[in-house]
Protein backbone atom coordinates (compact mmCIF):
# COMPACT_ATOMS: atom_id res chain seq x y z
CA UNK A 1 62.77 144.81 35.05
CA UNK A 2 60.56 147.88 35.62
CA UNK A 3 62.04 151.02 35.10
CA UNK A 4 61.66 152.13 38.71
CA UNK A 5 64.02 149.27 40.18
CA UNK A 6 66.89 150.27 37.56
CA UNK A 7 69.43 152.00 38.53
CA UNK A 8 70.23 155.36 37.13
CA UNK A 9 73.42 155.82 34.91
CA UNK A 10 76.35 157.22 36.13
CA UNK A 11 80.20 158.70 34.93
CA UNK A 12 81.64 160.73 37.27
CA UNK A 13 84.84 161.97 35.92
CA UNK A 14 88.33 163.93 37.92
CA UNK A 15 90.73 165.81 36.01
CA UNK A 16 93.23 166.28 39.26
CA UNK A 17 96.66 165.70 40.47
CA UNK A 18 98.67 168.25 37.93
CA UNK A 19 102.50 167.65 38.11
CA UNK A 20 105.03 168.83 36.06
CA UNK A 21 106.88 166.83 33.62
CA UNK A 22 110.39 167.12 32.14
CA UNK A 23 110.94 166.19 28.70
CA UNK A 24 114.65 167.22 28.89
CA UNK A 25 116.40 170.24 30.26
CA UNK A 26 114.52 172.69 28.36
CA UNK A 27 111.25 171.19 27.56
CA UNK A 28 108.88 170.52 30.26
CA UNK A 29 104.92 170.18 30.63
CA UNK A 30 102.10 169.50 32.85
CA UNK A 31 100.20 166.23 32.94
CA UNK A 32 96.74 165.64 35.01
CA UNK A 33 94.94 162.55 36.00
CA UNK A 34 92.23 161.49 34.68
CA UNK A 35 89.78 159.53 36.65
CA UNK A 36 86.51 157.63 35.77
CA UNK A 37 84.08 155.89 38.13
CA UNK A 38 80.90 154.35 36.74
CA UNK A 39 78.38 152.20 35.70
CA UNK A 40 77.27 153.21 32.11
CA UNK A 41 77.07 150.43 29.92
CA UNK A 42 79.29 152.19 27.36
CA UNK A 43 82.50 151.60 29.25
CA UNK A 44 84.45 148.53 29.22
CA UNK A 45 85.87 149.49 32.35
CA UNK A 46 84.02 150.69 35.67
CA UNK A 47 87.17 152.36 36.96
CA UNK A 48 90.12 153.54 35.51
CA UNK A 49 92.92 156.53 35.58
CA UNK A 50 95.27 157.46 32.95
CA UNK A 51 97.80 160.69 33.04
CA UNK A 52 96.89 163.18 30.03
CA UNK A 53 98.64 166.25 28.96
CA UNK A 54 96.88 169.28 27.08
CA UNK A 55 97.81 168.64 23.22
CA UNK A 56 96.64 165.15 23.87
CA UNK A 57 93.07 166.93 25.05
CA UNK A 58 93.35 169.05 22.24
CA UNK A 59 94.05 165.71 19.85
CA UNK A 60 91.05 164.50 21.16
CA UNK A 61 89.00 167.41 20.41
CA UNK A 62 89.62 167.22 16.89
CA UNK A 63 88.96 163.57 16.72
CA UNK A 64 85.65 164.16 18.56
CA UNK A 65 85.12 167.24 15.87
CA UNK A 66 85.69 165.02 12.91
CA UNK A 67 84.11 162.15 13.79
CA UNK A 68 80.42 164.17 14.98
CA UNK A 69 80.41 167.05 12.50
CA UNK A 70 76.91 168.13 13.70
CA UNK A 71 77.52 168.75 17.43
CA UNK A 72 79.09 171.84 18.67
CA UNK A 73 81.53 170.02 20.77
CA UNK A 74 82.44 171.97 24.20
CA UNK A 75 85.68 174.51 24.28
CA UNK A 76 89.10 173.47 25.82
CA UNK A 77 90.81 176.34 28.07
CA UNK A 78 92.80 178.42 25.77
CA UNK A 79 96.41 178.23 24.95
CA UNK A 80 97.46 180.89 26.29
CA UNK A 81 100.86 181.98 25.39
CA UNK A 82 101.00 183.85 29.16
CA UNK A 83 100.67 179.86 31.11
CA UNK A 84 102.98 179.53 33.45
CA UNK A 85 102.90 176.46 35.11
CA UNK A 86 104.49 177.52 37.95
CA UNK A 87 101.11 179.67 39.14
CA UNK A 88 99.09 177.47 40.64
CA UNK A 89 96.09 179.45 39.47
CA UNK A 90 96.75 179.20 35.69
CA UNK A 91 97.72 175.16 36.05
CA UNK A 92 94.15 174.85 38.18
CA UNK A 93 92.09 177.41 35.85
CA UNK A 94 93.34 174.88 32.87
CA UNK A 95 92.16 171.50 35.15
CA UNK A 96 89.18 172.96 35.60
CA UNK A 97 88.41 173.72 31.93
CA UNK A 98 89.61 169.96 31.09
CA UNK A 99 87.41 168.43 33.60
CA UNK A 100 84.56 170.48 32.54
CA UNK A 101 85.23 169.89 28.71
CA UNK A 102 84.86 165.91 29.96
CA UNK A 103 81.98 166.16 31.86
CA UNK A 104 79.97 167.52 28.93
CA UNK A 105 81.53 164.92 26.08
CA UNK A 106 80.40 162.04 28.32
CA UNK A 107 77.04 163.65 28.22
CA UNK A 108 76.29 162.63 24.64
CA UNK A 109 75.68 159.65 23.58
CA UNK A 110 76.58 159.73 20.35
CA UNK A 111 80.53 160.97 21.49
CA UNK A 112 80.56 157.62 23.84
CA UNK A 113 80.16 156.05 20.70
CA UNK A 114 83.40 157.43 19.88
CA UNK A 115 86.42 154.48 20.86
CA UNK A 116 89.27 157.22 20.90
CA UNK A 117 87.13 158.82 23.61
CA UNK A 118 87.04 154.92 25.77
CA UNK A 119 90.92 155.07 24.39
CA UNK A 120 91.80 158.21 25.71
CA UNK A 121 90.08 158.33 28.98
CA UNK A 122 91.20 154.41 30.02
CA UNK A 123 94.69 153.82 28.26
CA UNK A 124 97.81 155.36 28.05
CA UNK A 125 98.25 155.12 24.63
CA UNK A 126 99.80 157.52 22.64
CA UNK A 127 97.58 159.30 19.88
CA UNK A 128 99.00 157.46 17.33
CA UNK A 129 98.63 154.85 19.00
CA UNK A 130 94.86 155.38 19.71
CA UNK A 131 94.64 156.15 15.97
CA UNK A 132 96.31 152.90 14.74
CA UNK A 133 94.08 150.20 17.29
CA UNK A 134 90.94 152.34 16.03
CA UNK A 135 91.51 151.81 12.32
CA UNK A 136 92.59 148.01 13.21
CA UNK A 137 96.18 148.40 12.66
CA UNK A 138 97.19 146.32 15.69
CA UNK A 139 96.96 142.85 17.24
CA UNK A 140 94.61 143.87 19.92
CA UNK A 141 91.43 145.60 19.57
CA UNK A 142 90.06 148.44 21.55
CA UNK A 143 88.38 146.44 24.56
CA UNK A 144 91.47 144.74 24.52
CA UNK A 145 93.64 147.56 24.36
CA UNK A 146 91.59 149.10 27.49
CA UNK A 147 91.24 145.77 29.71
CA UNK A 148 95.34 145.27 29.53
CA UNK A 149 96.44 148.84 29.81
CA UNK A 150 94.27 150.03 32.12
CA UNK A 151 95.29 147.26 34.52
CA UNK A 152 98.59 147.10 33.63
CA UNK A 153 99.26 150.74 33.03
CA UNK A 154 101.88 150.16 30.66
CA UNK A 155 101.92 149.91 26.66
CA UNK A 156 102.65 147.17 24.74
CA UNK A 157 106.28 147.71 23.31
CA UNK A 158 106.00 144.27 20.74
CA UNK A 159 103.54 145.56 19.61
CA UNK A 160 104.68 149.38 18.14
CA UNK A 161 108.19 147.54 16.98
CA UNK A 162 106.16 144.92 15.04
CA UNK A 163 104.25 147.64 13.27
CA UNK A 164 107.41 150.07 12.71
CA UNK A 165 108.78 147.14 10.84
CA UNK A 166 105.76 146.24 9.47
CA UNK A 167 105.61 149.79 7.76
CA UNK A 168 108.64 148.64 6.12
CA UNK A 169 107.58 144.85 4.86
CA UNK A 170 104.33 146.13 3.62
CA UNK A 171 105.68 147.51 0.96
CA UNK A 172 108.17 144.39 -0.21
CA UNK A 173 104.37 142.27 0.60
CA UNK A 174 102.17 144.03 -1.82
CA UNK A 175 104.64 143.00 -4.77
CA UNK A 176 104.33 139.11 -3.54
């Protein structure tokens, strides 16, 4: 194929829908939607969305940081001790920031690389989570980790008891 009839490359990326969540009666923070729509090679999936909160961004950051020591990865909105997300410009200032921090990470190639990033973006998994499927800690890989909860939009509860308890037997299986 000539490279006139392919097609160009393409992520197009959301960060919308904030809504307020309620850890308990004094504890509450704001989530947003993420949503992806594409047709990069790099992604397992060609659509997805996945509910994010800010220290997850932030988590993600860090890995990204870590991970590409040479690129000066793109600022997150501050932390600003002042948010209140009850002003609907602060909570939309901060989605914008997030989005825009996303659109420039999926602009190098070398952070889509990165399988937190594919993690992040099209599961819900939890950072740990993320952190334990990366290093091979679990049953599933990453594709699979992103094909099931994508689709099913739920975790995989076995799963995290088998490896609390297997935290436990490792120990008793190293002296076998």
């Amino acid at each position: 194929m000539t490279p006139k009839h392919e097609k160009q490359e393409f992520v197009t990326v959301l960060v919308r829908d904030p809504r307020i969540q309620k850890e308990d009666s004094w504890h509450s923070y704001i989530d947003y939607e993420i949503f992806i729509h594409t047709n990069s090679i790099c992604f397992t999936r060609k659509t997805s969305c996945v509910r994010r909160r800010y220290r997850e961004f932030v988590w993600l950051r860090q890995r990204l940081q870590s991970n590409a020591v040479l690129i000066q990865l793109p600022d997150l909105p501050s932390k600003t001790p002042f948010f209140n997300m009850n002003n609907p410009n602060h909570v939309d200032h901060r989605r914008q920031g997030l989005q825009e921090f996303l659109e420039k990470i999926l602009q190098d190639a070398l952070l889509l690389s990165d399988s937190r990033l594919h993690l992040f973006l099209q599961t819900q998994l939890s950072p740990e989570d993320m952190e334990a499927c990366v290093s091979g800690q679990t049953k599933y890989s990453v594709a699979d980790a992103i094909h099931s909860f994508a689709s099913l939009n739920r975790r995989f509860p076995i799963e995290d008891e088998e490896r609390k308890k297997g935290k436990n037997d490792a120990d008793s299986d190293s002296e076998r």
